[in-house]
N, C-alpha and C. Protein backbone atom coordinates (compact mmCIF):
# COMPACT_ATOMS: atom_id res chain seq x y z
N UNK A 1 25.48 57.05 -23.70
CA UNK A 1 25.92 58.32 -24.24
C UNK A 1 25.87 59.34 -23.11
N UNK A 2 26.90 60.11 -23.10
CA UNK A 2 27.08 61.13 -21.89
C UNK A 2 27.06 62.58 -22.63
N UNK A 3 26.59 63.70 -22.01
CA UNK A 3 26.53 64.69 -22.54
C UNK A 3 27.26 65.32 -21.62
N UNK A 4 28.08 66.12 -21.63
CA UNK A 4 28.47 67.32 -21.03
C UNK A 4 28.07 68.91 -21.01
N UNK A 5 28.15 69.49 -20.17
CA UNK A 5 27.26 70.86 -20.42
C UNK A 5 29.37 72.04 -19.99
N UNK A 6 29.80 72.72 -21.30
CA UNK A 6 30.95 73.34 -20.86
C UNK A 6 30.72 74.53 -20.73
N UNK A 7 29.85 75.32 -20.57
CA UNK A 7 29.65 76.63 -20.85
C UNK A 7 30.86 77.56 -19.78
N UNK A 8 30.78 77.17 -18.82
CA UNK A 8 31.61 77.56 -17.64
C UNK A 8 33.15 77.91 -18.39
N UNK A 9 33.52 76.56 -18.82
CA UNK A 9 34.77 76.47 -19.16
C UNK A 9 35.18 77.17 -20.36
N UNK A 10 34.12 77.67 -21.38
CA UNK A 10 34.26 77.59 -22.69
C UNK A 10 33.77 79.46 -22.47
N UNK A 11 33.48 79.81 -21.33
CA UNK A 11 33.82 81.29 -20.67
C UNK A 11 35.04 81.73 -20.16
N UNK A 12 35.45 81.03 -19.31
CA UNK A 12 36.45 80.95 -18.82
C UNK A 12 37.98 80.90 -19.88
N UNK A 13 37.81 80.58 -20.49
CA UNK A 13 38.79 80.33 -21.57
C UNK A 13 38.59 81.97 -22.65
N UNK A 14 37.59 82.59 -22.30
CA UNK A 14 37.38 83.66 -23.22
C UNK A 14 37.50 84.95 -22.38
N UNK A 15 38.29 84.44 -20.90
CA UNK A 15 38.17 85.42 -19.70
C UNK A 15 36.96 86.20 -19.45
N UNK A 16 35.82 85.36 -19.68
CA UNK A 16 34.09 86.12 -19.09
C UNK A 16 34.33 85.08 -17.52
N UNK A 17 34.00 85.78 -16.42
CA UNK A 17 34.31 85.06 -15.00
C UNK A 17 33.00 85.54 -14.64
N UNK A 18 32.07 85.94 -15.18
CA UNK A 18 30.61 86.29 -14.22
C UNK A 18 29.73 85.98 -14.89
N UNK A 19 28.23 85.48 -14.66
CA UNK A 19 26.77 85.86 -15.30
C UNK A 19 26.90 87.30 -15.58
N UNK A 20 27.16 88.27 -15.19
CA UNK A 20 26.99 89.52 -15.33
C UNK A 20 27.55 90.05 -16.69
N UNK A 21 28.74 89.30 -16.62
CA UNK A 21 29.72 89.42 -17.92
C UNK A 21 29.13 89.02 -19.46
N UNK A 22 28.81 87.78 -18.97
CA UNK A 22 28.07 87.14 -19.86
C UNK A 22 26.94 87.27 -20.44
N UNK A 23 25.99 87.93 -19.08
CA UNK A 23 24.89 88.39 -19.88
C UNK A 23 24.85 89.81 -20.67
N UNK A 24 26.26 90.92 -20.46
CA UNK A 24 26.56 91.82 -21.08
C UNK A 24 27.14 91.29 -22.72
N UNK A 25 27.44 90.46 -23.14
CA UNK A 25 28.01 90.02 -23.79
C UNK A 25 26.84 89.50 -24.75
N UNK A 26 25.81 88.43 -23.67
CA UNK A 26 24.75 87.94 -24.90
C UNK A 26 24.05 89.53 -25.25
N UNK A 27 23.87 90.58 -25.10
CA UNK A 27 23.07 91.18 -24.82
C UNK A 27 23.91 92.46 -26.19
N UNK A 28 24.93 92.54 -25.88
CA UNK A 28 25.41 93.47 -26.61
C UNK A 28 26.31 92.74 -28.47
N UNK A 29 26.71 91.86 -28.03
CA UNK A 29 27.00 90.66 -29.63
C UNK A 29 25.82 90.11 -30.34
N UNK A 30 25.07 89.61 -29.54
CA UNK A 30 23.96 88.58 -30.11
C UNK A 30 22.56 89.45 -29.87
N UNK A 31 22.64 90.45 -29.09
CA UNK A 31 20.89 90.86 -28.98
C UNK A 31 20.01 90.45 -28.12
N UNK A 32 20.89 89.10 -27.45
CA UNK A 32 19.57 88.39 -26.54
C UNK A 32 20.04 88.87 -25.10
N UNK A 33 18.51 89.35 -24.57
CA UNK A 33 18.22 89.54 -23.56
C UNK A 33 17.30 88.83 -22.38
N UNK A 34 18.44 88.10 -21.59
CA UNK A 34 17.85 87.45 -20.77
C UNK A 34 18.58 87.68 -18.93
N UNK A 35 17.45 87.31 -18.33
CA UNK A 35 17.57 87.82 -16.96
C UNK A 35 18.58 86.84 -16.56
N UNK A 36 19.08 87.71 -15.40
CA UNK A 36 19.94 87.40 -14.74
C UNK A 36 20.17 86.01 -14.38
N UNK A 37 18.75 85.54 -13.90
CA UNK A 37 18.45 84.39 -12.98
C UNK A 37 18.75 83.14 -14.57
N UNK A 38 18.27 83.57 -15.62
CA UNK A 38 18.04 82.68 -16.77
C UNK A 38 19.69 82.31 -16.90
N UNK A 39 20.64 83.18 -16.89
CA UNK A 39 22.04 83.17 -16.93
C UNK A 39 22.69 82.62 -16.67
N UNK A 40 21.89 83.00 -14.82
CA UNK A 40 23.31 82.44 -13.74
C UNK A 40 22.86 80.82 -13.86
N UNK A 41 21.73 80.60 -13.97
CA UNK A 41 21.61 79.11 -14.40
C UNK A 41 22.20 78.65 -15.21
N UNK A 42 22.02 78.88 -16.39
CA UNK A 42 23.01 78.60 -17.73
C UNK A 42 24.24 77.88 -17.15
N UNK A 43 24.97 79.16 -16.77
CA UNK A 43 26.60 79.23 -15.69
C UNK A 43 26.56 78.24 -14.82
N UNK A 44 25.64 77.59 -14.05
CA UNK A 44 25.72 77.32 -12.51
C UNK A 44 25.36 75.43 -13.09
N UNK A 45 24.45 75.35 -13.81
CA UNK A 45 23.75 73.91 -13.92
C UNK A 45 23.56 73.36 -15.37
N UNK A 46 23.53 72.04 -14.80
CA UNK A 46 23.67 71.62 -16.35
C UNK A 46 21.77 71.49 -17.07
N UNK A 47 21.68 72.22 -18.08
CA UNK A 47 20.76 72.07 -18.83
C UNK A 47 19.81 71.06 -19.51
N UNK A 48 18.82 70.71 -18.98
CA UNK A 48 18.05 69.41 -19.69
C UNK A 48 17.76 69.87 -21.36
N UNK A 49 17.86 70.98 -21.31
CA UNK A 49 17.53 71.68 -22.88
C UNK A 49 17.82 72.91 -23.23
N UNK A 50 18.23 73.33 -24.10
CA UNK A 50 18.86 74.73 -24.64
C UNK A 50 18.11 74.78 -26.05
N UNK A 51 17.38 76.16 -25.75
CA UNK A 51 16.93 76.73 -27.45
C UNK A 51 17.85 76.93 -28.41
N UNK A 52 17.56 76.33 -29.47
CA UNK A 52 18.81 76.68 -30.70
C UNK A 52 19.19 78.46 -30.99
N UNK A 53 18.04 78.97 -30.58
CA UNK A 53 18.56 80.49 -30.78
C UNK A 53 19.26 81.01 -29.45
N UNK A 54 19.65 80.69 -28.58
CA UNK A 54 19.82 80.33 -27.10
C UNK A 54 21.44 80.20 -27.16
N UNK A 55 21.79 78.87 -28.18
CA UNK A 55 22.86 78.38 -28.31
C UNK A 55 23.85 79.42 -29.23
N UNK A 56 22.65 79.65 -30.31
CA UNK A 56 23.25 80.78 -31.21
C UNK A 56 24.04 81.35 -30.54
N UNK A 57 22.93 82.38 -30.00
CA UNK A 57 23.94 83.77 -28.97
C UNK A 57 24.81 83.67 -28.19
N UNK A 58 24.62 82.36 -27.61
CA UNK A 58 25.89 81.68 -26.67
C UNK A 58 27.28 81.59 -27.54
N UNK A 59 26.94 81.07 -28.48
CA UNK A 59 28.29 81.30 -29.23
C UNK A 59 28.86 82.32 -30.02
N UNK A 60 27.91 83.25 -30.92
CA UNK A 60 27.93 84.39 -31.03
C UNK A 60 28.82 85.42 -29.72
N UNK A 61 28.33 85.35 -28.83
CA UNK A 61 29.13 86.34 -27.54
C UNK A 61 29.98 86.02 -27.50
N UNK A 62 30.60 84.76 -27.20
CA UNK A 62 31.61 83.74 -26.52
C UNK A 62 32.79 83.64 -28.13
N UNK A 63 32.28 84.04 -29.50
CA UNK A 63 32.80 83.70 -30.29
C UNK A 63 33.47 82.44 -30.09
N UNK A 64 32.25 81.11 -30.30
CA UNK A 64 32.65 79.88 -30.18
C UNK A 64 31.86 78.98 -31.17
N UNK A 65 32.29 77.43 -30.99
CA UNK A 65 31.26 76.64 -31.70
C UNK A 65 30.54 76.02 -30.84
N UNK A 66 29.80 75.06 -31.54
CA UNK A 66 28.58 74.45 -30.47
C UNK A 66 29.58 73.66 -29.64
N UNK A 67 30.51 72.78 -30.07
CA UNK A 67 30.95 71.77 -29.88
C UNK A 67 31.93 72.54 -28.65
N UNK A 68 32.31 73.64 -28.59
CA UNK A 68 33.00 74.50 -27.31
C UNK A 68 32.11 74.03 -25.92
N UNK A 69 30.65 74.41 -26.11
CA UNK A 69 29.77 74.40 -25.53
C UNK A 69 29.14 73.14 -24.98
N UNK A 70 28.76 71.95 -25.37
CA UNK A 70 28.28 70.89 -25.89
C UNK A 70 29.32 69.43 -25.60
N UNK A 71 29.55 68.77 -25.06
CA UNK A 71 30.63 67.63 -25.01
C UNK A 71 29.83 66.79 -25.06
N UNK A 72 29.67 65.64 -26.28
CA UNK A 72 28.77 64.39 -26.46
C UNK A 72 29.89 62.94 -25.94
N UNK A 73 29.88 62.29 -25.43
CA UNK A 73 30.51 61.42 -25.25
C UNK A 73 29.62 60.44 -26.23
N UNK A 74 30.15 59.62 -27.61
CA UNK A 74 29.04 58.93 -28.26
C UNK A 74 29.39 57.35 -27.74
N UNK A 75 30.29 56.85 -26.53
CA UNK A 75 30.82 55.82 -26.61
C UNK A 75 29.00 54.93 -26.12
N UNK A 76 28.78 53.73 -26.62
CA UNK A 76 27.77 53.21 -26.38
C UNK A 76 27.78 52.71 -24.81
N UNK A 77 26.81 53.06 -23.84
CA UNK A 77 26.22 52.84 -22.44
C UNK A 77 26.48 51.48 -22.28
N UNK A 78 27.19 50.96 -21.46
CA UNK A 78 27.21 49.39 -21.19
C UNK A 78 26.37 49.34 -19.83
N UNK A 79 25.54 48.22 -20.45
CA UNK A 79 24.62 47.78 -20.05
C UNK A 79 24.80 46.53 -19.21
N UNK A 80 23.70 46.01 -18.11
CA UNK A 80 24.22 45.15 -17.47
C UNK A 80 23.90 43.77 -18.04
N UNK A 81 24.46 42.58 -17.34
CA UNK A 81 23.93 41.43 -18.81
C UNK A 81 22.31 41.08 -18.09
N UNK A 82 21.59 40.88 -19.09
CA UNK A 82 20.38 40.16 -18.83
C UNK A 82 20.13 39.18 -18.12
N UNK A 83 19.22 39.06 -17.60
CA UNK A 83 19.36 37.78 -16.21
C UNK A 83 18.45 36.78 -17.55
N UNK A 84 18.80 35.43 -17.19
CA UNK A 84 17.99 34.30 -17.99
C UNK A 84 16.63 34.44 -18.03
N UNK A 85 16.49 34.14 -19.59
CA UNK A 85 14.83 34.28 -19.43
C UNK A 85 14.21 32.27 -18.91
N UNK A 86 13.57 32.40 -17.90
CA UNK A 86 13.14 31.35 -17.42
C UNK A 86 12.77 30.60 -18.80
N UNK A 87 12.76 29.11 -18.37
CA UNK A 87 12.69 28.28 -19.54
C UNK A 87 10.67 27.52 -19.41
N UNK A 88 9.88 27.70 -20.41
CA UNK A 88 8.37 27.51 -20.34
C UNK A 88 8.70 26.23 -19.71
N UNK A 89 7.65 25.76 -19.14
CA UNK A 89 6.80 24.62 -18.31
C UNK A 89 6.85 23.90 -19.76
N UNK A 90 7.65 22.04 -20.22
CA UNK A 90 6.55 21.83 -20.93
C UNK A 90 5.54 21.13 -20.68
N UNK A 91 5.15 20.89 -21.49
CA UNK A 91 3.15 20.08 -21.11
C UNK A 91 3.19 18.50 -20.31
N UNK A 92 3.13 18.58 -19.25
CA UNK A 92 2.73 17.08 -19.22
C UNK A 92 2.61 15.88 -19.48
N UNK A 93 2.76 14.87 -19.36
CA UNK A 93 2.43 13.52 -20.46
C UNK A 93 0.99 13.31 -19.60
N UNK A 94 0.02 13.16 -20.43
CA UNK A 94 -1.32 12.55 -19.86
C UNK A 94 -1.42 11.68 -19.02
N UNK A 95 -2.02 11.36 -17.92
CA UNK A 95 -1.77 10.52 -17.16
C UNK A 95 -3.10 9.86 -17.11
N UNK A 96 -3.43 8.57 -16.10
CA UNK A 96 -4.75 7.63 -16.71
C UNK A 96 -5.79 9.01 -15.84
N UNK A 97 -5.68 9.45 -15.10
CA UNK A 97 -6.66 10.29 -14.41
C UNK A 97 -6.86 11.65 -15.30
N UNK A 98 -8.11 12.45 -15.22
CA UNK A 98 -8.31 13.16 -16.08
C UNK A 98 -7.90 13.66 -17.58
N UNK A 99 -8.12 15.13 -17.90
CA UNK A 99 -7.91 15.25 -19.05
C UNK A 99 -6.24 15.33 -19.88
N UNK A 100 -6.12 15.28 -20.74
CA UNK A 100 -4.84 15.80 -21.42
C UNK A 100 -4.41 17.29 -21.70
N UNK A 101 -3.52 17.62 -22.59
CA UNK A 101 -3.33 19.03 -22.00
C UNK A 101 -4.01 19.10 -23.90
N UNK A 102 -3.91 20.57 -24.48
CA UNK A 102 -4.93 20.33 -25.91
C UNK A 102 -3.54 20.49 -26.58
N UNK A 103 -3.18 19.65 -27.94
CA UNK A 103 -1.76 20.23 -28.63
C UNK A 103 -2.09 21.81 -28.80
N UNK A 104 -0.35 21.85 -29.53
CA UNK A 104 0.08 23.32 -28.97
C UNK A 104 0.16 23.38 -31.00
């Protein structure tokens, strides 16, 4: 599964071209006030995590949906094939010298 982070694009499409813009926007639609630096990140990198009230205002400003924001790719991860699982040792046949092996 691949996630995409569009925020850039899903600005861009609403003609906001700056953090500056944007953070005038979360700030004056939605109420949220966050620094510059919190922003230009937003804008610049993709996010390991976004607060749901976070996302709110993001779309709130942007008048968008999550899914503007958000690109899930749900196709399932192909995986590589499994290497063989080695096959057990089996037991021995007893031989005239020492012991036997104990049943299994």
């Amino acid at each position: 599964m691949k996630i995409r982070w569009r925020l850039r694009m899903a600005a861009a499409q609403r003609e906001v071209w700056t953090g500056t813009e944007l953070r005038r926007l979360l700030a004056e639609k939605a109420g949220l006030e966050l620094s510059s630096a919190s922003v230009s990140a937003l804008f610049t990198k993709e996010p390991s995590q976004v607060k749901m009230t976070t996302l709110a205002a993001l779309c709130t400003a942007l008048e968008c949906t999550p899914n503007d924001l958000i690109e899930v790719d749900t196709a399932p991860a192909e995986r590589p094939a499994a290497p063989p699982r080695p096959v057990a040792d089996l037991p021995q046949v007893a031989s005239g010298r020492g012991r036997s092996m104990p049943p299994l």
